[in-house]
C-alpha atoms as a PDB file:
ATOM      1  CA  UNK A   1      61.198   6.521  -0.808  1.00  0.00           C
ATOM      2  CA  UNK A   2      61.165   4.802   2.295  1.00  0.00           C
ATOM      3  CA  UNK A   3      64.226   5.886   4.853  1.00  0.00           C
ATOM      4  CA  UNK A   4      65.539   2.226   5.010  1.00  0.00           C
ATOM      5  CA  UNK A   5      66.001   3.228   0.972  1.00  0.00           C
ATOM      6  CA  UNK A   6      67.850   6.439   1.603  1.00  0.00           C
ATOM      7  CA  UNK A   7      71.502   6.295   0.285  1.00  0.00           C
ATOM      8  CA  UNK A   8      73.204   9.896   0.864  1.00  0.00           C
ATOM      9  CA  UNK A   9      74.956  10.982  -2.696  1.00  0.00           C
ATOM     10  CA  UNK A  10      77.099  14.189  -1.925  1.00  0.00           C
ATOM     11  CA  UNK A  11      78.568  15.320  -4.846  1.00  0.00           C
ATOM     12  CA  UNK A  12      82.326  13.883  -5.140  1.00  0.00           C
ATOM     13  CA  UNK A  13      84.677  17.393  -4.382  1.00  0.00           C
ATOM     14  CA  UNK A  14      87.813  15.117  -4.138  1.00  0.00           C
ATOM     15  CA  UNK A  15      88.902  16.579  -7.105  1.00  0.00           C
ATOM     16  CA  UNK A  16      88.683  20.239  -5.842  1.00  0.00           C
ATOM     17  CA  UNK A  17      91.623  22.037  -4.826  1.00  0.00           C
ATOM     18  CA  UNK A  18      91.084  25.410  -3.495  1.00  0.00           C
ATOM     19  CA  UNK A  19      93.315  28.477  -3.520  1.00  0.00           C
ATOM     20  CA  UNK A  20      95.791  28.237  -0.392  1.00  0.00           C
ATOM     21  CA  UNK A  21      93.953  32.282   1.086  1.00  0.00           C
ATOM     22  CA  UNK A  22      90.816  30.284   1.781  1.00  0.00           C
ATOM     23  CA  UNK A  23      93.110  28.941   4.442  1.00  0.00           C
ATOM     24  CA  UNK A  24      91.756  31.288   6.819  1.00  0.00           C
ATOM     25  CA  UNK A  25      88.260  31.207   6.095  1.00  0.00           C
ATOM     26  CA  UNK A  26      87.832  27.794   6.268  1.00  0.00           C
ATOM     27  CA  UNK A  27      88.921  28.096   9.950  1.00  0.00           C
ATOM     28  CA  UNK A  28      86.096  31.197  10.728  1.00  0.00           C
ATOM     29  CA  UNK A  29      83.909  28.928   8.918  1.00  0.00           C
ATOM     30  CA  UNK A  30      84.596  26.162  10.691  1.00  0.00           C
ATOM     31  CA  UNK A  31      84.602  28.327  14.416  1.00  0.00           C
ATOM     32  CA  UNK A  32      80.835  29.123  12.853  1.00  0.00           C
ATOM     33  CA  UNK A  33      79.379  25.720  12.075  1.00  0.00           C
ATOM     34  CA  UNK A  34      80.549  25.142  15.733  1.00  0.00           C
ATOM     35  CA  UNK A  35      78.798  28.233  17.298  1.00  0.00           C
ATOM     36  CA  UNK A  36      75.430  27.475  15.153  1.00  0.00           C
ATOM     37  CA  UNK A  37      75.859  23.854  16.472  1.00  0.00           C
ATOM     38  CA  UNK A  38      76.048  25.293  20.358  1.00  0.00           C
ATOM     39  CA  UNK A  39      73.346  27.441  19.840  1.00  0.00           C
ATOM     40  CA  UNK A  40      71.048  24.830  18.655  1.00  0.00           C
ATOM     41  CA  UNK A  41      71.799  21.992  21.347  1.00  0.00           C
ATOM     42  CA  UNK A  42      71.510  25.066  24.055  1.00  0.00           C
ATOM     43  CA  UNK A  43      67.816  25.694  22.297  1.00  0.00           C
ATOM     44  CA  UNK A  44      67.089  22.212  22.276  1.00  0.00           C
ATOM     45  CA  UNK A  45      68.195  22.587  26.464  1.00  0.00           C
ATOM     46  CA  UNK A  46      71.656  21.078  26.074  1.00  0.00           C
ATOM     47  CA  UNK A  47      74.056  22.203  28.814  1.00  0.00           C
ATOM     48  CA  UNK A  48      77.346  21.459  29.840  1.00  0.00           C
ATOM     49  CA  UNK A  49      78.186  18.110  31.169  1.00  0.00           C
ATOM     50  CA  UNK A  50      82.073  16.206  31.793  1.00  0.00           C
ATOM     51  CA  UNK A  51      80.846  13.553  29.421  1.00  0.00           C
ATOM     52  CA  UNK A  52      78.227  13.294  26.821  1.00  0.00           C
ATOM     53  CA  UNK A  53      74.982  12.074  28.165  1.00  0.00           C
ATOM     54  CA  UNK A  54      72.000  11.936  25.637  1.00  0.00           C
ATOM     55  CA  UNK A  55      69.422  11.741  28.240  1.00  0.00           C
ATOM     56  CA  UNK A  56      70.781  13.980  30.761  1.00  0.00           C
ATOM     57  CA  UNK A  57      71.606  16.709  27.787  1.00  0.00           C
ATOM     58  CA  UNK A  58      74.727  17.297  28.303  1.00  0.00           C
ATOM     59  CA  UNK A  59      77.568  17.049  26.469  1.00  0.00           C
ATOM     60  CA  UNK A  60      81.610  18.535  26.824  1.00  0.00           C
ATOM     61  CA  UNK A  61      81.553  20.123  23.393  1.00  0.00           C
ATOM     62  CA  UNK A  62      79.650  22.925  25.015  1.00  0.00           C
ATOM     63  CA  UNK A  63      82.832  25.211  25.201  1.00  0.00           C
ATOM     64  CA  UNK A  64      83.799  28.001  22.748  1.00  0.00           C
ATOM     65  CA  UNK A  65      85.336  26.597  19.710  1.00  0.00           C
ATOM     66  CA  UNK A  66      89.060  27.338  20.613  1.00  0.00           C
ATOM     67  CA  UNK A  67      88.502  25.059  23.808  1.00  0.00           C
ATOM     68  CA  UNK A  68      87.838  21.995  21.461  1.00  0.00           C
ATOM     69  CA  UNK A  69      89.763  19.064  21.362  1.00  0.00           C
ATOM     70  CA  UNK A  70      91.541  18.881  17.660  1.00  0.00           C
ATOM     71  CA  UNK A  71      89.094  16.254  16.724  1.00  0.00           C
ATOM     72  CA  UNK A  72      86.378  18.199  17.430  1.00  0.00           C
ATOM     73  CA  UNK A  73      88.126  21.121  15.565  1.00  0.00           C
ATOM     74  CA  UNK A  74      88.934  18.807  12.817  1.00  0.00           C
ATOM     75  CA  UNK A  75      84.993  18.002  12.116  1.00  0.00           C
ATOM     76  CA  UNK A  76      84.129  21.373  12.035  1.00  0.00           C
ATOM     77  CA  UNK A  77      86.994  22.384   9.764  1.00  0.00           C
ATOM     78  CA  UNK A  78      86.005  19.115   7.481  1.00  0.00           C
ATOM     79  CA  UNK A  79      82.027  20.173   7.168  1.00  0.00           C
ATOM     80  CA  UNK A  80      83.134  24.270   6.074  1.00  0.00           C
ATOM     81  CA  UNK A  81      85.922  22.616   3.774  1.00  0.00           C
ATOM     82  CA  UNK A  82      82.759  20.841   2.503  1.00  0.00           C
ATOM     83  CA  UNK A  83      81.223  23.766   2.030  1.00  0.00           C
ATOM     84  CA  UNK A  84      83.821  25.586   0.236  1.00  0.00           C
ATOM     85  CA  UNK A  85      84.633  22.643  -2.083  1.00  0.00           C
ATOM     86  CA  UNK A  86      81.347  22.461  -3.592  1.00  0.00           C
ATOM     87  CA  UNK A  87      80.723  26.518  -3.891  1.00  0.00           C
ATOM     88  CA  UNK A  88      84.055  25.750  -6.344  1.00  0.00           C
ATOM     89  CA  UNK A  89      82.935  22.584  -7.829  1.00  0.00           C
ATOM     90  CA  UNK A  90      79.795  24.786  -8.761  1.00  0.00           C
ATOM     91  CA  UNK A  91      81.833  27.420 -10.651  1.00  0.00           C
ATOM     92  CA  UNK A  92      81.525  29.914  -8.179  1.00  0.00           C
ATOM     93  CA  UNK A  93      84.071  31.765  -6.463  1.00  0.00           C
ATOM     94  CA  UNK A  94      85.237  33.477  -3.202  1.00  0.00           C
ATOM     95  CA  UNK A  95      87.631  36.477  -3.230  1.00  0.00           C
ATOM     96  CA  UNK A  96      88.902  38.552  -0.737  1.00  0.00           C
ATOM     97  CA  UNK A  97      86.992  42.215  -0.463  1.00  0.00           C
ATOM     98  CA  UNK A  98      89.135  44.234  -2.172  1.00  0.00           C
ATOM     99  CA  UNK A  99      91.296  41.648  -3.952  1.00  0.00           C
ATOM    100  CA  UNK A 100      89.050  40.834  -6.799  1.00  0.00           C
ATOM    101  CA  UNK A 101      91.696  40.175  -8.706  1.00  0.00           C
ATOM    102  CA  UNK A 102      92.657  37.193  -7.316  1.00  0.00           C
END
């Protein structure tokens, strides 16, 4: 398959609804994808810049996670709602520790 062919297909979670306690994980979830995403660009020798600049490396979404601005937040929370979504669609499922019950 050539790239110019690729057509992403990620399975279709719109129909998932997920217990309202996954509230809270979704938001350490989504505090993570941003942390692994810092720690890559920093790798890569991304630093801290005002505005995003590609060739300079820099970028102002270099800043812990509760510094974001919500739309940054938002994307973050989106991807680990993602994530979550398809773990149910799958048939698995998360519980508390200690609350297996749920």
């Amino acid at each position: 398959m050539r790239m110019k062919d690729y057509m992403p297909e990620p399975a279709d979670t719109s129909k998932v609804v997920l217990p309202t306690y996954l509230a809270c994980l979704t938001e350490k979830l989504a505090e993570n994808v941003h942390e692994t995403w810092a720690l890559g660009r920093m790798r890569d020798g991304w630093t801290y810049g005002a505005v995003r600049d590609d060739a300079a490396r820099t970028t102002p979404c270099l800043v812990p996670y509760g510094q974001l601005p919500e739309d940054e937040r938002e994307y973050d929370r989106e991807t680990a709602l993602s994530v979550l979504r398809l773990i149910y669609k799958l048939g698995y499922r998360i519980v508390p520790k200690g609350s297996e019950n749920i």
